[in-house]
Protein backbone atom coordinates (compact mmCIF):
# COMPACT_ATOMS: atom_id res chain seq x y z
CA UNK A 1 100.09 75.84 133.45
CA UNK A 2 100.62 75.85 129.63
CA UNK A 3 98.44 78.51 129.35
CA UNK A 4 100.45 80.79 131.46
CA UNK A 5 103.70 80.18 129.33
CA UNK A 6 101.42 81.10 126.04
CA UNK A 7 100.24 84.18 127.82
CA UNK A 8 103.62 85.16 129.12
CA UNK A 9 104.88 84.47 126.16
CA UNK A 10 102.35 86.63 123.95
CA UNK A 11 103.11 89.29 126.48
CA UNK A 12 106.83 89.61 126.05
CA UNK A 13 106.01 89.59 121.96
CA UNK A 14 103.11 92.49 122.86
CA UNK A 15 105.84 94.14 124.63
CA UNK A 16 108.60 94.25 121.94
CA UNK A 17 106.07 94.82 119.14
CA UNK A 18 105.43 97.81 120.90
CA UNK A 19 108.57 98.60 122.10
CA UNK A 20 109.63 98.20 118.17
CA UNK A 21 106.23 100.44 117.44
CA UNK A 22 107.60 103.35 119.21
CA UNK A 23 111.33 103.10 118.19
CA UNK A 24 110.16 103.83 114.77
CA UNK A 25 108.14 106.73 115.97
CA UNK A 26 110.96 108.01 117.92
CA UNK A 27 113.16 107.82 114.63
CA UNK A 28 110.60 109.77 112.52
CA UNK A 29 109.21 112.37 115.04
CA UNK A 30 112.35 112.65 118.19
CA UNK A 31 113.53 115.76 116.54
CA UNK A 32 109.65 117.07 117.66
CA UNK A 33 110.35 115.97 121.35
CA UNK A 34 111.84 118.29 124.21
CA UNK A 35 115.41 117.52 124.76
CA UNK A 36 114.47 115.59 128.16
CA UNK A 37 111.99 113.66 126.52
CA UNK A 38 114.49 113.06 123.21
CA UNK A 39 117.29 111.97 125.59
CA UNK A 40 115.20 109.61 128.07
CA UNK A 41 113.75 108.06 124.81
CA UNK A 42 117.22 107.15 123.87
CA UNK A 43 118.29 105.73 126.87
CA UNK A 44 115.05 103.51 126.89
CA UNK A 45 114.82 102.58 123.36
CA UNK A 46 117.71 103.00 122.45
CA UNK A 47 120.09 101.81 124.78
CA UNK A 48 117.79 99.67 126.51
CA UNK A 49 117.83 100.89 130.00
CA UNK A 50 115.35 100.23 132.69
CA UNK A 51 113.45 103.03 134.35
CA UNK A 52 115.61 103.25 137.56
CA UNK A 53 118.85 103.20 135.43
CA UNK A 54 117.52 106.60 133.75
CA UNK A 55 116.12 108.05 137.04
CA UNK A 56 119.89 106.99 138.46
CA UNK A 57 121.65 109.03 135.37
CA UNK A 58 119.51 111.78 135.00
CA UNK A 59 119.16 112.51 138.95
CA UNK A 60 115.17 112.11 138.85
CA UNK A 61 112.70 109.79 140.80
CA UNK A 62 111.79 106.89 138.82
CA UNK A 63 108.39 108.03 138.42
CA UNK A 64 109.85 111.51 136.78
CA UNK A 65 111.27 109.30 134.12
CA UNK A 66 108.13 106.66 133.63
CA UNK A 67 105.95 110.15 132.90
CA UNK A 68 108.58 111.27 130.88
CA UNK A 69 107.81 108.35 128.75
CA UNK A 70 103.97 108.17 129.11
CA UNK A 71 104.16 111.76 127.78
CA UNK A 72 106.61 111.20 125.01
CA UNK A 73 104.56 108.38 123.94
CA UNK A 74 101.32 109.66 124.01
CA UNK A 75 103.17 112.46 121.72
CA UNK A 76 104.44 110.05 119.03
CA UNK A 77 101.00 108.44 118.61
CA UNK A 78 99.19 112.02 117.95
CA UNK A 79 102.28 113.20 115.92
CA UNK A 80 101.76 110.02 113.76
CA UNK A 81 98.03 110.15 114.15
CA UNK A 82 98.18 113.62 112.74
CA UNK A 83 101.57 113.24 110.10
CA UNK A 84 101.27 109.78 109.10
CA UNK A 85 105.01 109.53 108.65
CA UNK A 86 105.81 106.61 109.62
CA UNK A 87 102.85 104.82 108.24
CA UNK A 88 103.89 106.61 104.76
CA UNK A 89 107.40 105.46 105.15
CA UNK A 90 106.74 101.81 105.77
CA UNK A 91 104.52 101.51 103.14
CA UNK A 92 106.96 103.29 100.40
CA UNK A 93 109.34 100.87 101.71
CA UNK A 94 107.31 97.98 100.80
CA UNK A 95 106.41 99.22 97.66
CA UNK A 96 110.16 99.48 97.13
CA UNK A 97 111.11 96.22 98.44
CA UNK A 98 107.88 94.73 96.46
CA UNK A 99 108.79 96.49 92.94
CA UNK A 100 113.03 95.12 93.24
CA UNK A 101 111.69 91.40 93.91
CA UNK A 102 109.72 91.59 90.46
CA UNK A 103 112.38 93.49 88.68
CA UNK A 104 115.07 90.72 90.12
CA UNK A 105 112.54 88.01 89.44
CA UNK A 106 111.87 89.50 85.42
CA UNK A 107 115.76 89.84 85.10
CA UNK A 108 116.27 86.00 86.26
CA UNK A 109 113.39 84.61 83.40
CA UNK A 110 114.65 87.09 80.80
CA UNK A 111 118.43 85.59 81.70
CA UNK A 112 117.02 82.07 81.67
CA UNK A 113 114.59 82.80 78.35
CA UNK A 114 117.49 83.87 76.41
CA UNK A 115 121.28 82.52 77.69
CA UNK A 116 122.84 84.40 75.28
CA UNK A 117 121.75 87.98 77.40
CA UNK A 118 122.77 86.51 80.64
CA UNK A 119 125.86 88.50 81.47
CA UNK A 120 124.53 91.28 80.79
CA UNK A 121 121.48 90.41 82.99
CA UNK A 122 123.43 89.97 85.70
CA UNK A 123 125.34 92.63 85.19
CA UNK A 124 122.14 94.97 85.26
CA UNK A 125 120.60 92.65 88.39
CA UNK A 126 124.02 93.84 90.72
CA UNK A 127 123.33 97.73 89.39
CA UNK A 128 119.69 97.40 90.39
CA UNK A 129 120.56 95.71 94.01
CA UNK A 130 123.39 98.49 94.16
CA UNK A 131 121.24 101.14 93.75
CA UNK A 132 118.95 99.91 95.86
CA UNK A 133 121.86 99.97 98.73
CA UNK A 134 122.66 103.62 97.92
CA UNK A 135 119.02 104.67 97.51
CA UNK A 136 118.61 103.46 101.57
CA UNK A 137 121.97 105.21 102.41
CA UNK A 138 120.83 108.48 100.62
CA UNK A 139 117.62 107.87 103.26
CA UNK A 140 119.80 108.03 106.26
């Protein structure tokens, strides 16, 4: 029986791994998708609706709206297969995020190495997290 839970349990992670998978393919290629595939993305990954709550809204069979998403699907993976987008974005990201750890960890031993700069380290620790914050809101 403990088994089962494990396996259950790795399922529902396999499941939102995925489910996370192709929300960030939807971000980088929806714009690529037909409007019905765009909009019954949304309301799946999105808004988090099951298959027969889409079929309900949009006036199709459920199994209109579970092709709908095969397809769409299917379409991320060769648009990313092909663009490499995401995979480009992800790893810029944590590049980024890898490069303002060492520059916030250098800042902290220069501050510590000599307590007479420390202000001022500080002061140019919050303008490197700051422009960090409006470097990811210039992304969006």
């Amino acid at each position: 029986m403990p088994f089962a839970t494990v396996k259950g349990s790795a399922a529902k992670r396999s499941a939102s791994d995925d489910r996370m998978r192709y929300l960030g393919l939807w971000d980088a290629y929806g714009p690529l998708l037909t409007d019905t595939q765009r909009e019954m993305c949304e309301l799946y990954f999105l808004c988090d609706l099951s298959l027969s709550e889409i079929a309900e809204q949009k006036g199709v069979s459920k199994q209109a709206v579970s092709d709908t998403l095969k397809k769409s699907r299917e379409l991320l993976d060769l648009y990313e297969e092909k663009l490499h987008v995401k995979r480009d974005s992800d790893s810029y990201s944590l590049a980024v995020s890898d490069m303002m750890t060492r520059v916030t960890r250098a800042i902290g031993a220069f501050a510590a190495a000599h307590p007479e700069f420390s202000q001022e380290m500080a002061s140019i620790a919050d303008m490197v997290c700051v422009g960090e914050v409006i470097h990811a809101d210039e992304e969006d």
